[in-house]
PDB file of N, CA and C in Angstrom:
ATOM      1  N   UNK A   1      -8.713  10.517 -15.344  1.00  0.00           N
ATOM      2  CA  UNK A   1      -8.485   9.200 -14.781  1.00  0.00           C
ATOM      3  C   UNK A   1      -8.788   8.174 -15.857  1.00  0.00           C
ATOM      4  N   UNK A   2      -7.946   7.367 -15.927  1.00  0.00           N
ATOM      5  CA  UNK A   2      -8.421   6.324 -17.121  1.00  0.00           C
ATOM      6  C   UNK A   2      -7.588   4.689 -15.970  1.00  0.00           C
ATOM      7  N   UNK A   3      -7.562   3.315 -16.646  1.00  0.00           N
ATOM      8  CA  UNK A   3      -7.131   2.409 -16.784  1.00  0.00           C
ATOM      9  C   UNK A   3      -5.556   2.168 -17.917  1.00  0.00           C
ATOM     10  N   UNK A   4      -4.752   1.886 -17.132  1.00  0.00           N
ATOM     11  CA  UNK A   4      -3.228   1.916 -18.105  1.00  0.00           C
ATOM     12  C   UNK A   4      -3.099   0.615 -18.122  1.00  0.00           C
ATOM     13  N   UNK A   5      -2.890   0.905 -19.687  1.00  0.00           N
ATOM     14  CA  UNK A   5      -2.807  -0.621 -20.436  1.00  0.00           C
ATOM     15  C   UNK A   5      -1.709  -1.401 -19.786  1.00  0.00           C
ATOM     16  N   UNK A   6      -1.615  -2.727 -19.770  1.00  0.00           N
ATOM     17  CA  UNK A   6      -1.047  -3.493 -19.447  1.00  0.00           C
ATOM     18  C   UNK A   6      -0.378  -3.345 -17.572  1.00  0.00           C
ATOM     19  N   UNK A   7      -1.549  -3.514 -16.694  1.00  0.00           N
ATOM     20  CA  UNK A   7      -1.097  -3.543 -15.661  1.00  0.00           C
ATOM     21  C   UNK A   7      -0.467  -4.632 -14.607  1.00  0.00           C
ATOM     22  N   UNK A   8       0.305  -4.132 -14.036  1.00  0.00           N
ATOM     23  CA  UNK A   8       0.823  -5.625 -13.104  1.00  0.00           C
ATOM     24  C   UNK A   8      -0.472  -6.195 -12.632  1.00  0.00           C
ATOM     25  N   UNK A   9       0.317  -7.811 -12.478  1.00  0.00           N
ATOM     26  CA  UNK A   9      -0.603  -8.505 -12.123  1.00  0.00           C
ATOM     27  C   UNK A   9      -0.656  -8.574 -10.261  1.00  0.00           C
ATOM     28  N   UNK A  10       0.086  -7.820  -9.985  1.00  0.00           N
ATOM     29  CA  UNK A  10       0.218  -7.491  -8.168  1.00  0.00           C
ATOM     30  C   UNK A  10       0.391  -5.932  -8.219  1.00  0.00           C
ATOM     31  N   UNK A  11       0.104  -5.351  -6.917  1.00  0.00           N
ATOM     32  CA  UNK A  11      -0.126  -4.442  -6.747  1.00  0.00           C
ATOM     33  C   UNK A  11       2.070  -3.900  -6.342  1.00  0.00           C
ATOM     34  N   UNK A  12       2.463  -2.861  -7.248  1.00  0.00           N
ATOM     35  CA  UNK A  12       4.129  -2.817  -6.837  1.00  0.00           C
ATOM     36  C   UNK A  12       4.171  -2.006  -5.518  1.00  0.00           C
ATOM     37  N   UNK A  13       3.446  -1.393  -5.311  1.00  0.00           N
ATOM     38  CA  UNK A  13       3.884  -0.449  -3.754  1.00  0.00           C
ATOM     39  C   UNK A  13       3.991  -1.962  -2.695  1.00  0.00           C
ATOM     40  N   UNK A  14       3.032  -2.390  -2.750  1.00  0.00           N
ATOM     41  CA  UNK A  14       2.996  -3.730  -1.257  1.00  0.00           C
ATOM     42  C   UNK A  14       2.705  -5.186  -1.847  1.00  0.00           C
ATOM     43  N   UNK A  15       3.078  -5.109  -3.040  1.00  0.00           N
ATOM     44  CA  UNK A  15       2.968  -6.931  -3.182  1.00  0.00           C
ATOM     45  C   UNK A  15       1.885  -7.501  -3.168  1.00  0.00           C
ATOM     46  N   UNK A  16       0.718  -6.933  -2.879  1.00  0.00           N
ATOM     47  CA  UNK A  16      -0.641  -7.752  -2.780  1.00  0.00           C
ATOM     48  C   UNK A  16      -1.261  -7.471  -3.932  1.00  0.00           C
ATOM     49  N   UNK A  17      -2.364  -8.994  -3.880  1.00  0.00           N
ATOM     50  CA  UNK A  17      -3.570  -8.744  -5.071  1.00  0.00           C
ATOM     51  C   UNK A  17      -4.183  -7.427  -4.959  1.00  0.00           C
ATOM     52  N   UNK A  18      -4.852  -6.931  -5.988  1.00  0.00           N
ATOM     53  CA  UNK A  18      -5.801  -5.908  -6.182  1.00  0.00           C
ATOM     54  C   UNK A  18      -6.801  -5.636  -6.806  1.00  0.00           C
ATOM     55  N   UNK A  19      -7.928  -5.378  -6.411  1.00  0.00           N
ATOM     56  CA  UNK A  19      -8.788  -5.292  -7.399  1.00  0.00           C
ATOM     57  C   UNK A  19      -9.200  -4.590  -8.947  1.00  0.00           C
ATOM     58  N   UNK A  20      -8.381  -3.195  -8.697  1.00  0.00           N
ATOM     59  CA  UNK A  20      -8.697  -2.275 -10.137  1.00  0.00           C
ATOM     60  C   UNK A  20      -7.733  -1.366  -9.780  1.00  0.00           C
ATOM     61  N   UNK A  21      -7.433  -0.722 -11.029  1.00  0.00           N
ATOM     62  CA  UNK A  21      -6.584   0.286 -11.004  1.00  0.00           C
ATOM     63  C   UNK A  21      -6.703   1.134 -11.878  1.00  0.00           C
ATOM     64  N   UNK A  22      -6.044   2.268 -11.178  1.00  0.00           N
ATOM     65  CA  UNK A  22      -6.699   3.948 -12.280  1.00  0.00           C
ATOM     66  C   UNK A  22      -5.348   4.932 -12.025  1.00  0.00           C
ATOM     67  N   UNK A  23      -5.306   4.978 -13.245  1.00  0.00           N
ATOM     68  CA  UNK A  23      -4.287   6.092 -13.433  1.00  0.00           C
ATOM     69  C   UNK A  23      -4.526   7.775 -13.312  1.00  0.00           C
ATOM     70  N   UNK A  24      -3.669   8.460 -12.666  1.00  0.00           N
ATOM     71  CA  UNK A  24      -4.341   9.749 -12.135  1.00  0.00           C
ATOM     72  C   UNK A  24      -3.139  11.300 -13.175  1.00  0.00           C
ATOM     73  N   UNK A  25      -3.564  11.811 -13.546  1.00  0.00           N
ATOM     74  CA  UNK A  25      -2.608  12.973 -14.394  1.00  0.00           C
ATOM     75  C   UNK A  25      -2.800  14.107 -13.677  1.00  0.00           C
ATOM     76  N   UNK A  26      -4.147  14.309 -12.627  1.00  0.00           N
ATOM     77  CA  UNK A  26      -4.236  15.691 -12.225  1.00  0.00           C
ATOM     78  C   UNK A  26      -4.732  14.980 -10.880  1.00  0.00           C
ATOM     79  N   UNK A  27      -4.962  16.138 -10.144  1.00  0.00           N
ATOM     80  CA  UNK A  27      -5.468  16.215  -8.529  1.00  0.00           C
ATOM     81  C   UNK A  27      -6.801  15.438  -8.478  1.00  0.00           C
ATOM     82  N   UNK A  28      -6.513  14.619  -7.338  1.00  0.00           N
ATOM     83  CA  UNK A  28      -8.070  14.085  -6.956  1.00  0.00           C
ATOM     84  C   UNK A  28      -7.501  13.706  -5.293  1.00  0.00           C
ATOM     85  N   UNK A  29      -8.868  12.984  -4.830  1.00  0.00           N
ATOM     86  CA  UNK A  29      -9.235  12.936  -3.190  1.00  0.00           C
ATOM     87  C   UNK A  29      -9.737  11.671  -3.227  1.00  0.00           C
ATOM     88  N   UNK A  30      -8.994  10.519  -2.234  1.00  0.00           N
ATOM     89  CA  UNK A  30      -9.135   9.473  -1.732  1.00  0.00           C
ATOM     90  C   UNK A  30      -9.518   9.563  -0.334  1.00  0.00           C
ATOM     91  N   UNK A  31     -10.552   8.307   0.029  1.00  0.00           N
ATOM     92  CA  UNK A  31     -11.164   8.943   0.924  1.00  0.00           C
ATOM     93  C   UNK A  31     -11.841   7.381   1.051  1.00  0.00           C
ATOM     94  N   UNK A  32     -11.650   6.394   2.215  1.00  0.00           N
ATOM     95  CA  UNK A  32     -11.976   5.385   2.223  1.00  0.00           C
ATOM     96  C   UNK A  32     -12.413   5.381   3.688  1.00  0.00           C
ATOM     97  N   UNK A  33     -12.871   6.143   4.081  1.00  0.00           N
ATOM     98  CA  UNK A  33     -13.805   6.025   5.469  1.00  0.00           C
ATOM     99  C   UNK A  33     -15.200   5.439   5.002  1.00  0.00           C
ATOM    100  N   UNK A  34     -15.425   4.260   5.382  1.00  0.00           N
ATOM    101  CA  UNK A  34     -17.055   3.865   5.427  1.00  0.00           C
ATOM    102  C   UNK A  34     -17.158   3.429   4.119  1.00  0.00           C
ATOM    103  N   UNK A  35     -15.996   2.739   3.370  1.00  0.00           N
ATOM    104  CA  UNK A  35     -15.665   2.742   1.927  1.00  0.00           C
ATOM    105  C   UNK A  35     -16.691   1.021   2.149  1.00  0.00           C
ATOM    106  N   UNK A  36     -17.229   0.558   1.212  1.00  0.00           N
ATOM    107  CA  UNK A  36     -17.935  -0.847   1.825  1.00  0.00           C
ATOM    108  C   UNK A  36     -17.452  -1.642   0.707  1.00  0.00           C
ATOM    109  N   UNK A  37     -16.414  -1.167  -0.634  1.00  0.00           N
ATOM    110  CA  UNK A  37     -16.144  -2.027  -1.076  1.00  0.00           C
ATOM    111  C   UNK A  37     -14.273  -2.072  -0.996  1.00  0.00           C
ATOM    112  N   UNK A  38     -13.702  -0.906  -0.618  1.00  0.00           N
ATOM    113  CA  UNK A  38     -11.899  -0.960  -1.007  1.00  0.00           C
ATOM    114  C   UNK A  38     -11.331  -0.375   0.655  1.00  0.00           C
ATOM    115  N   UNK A  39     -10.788  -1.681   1.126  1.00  0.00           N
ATOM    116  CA  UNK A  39      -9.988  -1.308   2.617  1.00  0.00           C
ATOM    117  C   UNK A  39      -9.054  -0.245   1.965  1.00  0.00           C
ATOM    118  N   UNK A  40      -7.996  -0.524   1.308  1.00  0.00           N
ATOM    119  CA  UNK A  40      -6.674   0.491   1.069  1.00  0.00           C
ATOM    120  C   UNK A  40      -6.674   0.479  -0.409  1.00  0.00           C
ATOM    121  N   UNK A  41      -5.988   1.464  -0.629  1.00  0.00           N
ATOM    122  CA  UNK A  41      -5.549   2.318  -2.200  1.00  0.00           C
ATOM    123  C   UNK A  41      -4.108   2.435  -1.908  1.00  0.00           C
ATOM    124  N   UNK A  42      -2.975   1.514  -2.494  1.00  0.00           N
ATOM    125  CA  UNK A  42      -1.786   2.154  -2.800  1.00  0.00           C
ATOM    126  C   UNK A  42      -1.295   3.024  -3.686  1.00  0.00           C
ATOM    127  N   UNK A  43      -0.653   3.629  -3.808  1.00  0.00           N
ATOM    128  CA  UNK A  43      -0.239   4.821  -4.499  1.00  0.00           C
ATOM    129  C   UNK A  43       1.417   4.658  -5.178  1.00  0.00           C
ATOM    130  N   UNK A  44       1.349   4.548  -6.227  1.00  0.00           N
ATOM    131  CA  UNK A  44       2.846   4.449  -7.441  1.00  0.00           C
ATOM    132  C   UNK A  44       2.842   5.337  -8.204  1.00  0.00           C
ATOM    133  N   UNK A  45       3.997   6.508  -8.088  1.00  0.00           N
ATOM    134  CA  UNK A  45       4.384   7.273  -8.693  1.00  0.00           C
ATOM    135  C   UNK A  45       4.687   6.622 -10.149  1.00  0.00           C
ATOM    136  N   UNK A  46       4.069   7.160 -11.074  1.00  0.00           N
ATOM    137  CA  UNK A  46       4.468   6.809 -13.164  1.00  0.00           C
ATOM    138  C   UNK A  46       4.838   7.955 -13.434  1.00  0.00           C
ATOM    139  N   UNK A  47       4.978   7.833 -14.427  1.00  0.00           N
ATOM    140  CA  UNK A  47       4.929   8.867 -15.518  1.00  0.00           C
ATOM    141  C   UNK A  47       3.950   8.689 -17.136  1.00  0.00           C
ATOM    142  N   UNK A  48       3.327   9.798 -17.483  1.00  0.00           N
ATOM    143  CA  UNK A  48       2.159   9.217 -18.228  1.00  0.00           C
ATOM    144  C   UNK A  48       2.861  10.184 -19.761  1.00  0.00           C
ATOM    145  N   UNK A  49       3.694   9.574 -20.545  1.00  0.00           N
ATOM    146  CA  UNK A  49       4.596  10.707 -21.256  1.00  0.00           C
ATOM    147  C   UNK A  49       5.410  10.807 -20.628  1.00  0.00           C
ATOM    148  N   UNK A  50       5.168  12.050 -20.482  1.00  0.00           N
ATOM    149  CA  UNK A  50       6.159  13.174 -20.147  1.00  0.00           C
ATOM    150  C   UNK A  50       5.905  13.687 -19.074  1.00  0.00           C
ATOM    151  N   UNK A  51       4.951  13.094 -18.361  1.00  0.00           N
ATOM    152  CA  UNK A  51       4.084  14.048 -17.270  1.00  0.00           C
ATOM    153  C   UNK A  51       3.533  12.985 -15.999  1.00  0.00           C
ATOM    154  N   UNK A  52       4.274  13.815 -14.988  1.00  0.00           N
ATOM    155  CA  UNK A  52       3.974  12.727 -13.749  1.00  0.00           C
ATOM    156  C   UNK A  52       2.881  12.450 -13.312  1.00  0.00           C
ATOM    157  N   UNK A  53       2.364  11.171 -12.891  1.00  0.00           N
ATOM    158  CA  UNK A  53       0.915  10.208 -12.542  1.00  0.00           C
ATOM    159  C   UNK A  53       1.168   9.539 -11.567  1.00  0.00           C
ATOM    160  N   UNK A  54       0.073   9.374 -10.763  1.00  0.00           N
ATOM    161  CA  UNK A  54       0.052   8.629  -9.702  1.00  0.00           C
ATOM    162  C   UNK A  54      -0.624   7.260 -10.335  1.00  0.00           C
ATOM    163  N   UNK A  55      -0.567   5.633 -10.335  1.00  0.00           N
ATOM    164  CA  UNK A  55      -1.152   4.526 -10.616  1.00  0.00           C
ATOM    165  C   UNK A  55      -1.609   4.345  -8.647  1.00  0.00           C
ATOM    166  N   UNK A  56      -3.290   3.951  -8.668  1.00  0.00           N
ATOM    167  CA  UNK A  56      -3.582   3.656  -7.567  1.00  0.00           C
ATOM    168  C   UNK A  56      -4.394   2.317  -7.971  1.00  0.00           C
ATOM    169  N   UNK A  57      -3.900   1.426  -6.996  1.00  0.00           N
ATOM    170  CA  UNK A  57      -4.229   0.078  -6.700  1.00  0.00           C
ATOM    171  C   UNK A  57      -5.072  -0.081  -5.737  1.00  0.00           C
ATOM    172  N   UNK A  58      -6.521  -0.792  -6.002  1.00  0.00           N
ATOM    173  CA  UNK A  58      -7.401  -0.754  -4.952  1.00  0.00           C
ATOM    174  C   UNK A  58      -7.540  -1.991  -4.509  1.00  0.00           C
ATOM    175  N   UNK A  59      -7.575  -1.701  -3.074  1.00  0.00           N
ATOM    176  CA  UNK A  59      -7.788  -3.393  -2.512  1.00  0.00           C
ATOM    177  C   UNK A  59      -8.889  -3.261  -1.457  1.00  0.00           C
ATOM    178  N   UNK A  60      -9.493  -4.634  -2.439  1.00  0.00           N
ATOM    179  CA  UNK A  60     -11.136  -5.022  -1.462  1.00  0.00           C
ATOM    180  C   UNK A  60     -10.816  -5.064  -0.042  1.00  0.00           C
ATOM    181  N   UNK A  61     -11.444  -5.662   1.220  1.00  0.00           N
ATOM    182  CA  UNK A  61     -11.029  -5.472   2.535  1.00  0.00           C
ATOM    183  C   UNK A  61     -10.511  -6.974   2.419  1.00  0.00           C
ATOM    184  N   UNK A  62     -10.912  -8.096   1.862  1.00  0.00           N
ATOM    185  CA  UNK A  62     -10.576  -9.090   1.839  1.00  0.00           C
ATOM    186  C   UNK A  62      -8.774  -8.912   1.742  1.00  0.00           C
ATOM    187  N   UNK A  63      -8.408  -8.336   0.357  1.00  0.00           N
ATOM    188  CA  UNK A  63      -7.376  -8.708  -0.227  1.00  0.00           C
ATOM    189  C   UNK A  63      -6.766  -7.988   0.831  1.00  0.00           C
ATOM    190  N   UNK A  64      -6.943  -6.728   1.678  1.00  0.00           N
ATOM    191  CA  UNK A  64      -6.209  -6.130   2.424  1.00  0.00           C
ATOM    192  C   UNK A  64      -6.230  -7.352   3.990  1.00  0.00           C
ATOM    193  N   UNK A  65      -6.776  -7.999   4.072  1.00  0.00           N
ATOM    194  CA  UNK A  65      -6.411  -8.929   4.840  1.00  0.00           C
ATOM    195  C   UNK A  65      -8.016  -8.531   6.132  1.00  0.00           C
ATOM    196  N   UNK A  66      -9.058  -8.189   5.527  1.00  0.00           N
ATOM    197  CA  UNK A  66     -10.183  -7.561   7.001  1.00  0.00           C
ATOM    198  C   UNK A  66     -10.902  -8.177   6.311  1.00  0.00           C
ATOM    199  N   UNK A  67     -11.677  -8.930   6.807  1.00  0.00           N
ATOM    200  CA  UNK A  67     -13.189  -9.862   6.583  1.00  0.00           C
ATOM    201  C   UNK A  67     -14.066  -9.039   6.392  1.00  0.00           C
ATOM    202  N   UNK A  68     -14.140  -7.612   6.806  1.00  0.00           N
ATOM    203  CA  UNK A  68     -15.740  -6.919   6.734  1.00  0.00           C
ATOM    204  C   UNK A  68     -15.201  -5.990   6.826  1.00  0.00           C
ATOM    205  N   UNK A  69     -16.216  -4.577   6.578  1.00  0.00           N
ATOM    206  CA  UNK A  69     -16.103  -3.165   6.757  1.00  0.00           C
ATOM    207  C   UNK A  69     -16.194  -2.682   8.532  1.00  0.00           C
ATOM    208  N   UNK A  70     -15.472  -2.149   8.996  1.00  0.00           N
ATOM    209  CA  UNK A  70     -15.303  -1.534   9.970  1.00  0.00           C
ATOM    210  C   UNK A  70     -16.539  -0.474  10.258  1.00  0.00           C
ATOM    211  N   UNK A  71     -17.133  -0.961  11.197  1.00  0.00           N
ATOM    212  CA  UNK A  71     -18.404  -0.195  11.625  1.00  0.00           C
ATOM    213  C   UNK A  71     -18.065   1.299  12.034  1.00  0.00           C
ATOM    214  N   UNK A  72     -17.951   2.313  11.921  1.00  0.00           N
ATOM    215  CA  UNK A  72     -18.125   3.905  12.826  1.00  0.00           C
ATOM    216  C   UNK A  72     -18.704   3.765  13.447  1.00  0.00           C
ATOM    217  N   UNK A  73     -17.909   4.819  14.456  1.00  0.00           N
ATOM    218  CA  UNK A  73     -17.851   4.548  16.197  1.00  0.00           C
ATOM    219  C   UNK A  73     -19.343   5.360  16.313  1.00  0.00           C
ATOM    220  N   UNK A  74     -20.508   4.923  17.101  1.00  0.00           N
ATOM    221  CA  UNK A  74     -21.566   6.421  17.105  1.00  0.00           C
ATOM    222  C   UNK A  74     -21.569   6.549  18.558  1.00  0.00           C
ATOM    223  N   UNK A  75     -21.207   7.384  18.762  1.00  0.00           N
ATOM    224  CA  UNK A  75     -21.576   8.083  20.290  1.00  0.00           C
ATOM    225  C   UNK A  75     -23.134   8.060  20.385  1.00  0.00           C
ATOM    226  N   UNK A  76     -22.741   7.821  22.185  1.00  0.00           N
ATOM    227  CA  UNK A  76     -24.342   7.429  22.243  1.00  0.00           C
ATOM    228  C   UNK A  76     -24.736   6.056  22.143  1.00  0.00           C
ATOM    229  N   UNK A  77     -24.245   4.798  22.066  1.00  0.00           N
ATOM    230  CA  UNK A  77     -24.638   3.900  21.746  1.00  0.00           C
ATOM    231  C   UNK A  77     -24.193   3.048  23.306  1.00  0.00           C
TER     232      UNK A  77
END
């Protein structure tokens, strides 16, 4: 995973601001349950060479349009 030089200044899957972005060459796991700083991660197919990459765009809850982190549900309460 690294940072690719010269990134848009909007996120290309959905048009919105974003906070950071990381370029992916091999397998990894997104996973934004109970995430307290990134509502959504879009996902843009690149190519890094010769060799296909995913570019993921992270967006705070703000930029995704949610004022706060979404509490989990606890049974029992």
């Amino acid at each position: 995973m690294y940072v690719p030089k010269d990134p848009p200044p909007d996120c290309p899957a959905c048009g919105d601001p974003y906070d950071s972005v990381s370029r992916h060459t091999e397998g990894f796991v997104a996973n934004l349950i109970d995430n307290e700083r990134y509502q959504r991660v879009c996902f843009q197919p690149v190519s890094d060479g010769s060799d296909p990459a995913l570019d993921c765009y992270h967006h705070t809850h703000e930029q995704a349009g949610t004022s706060e982190r979404a509490a989990p549900d606890k049974k029992g309460d």
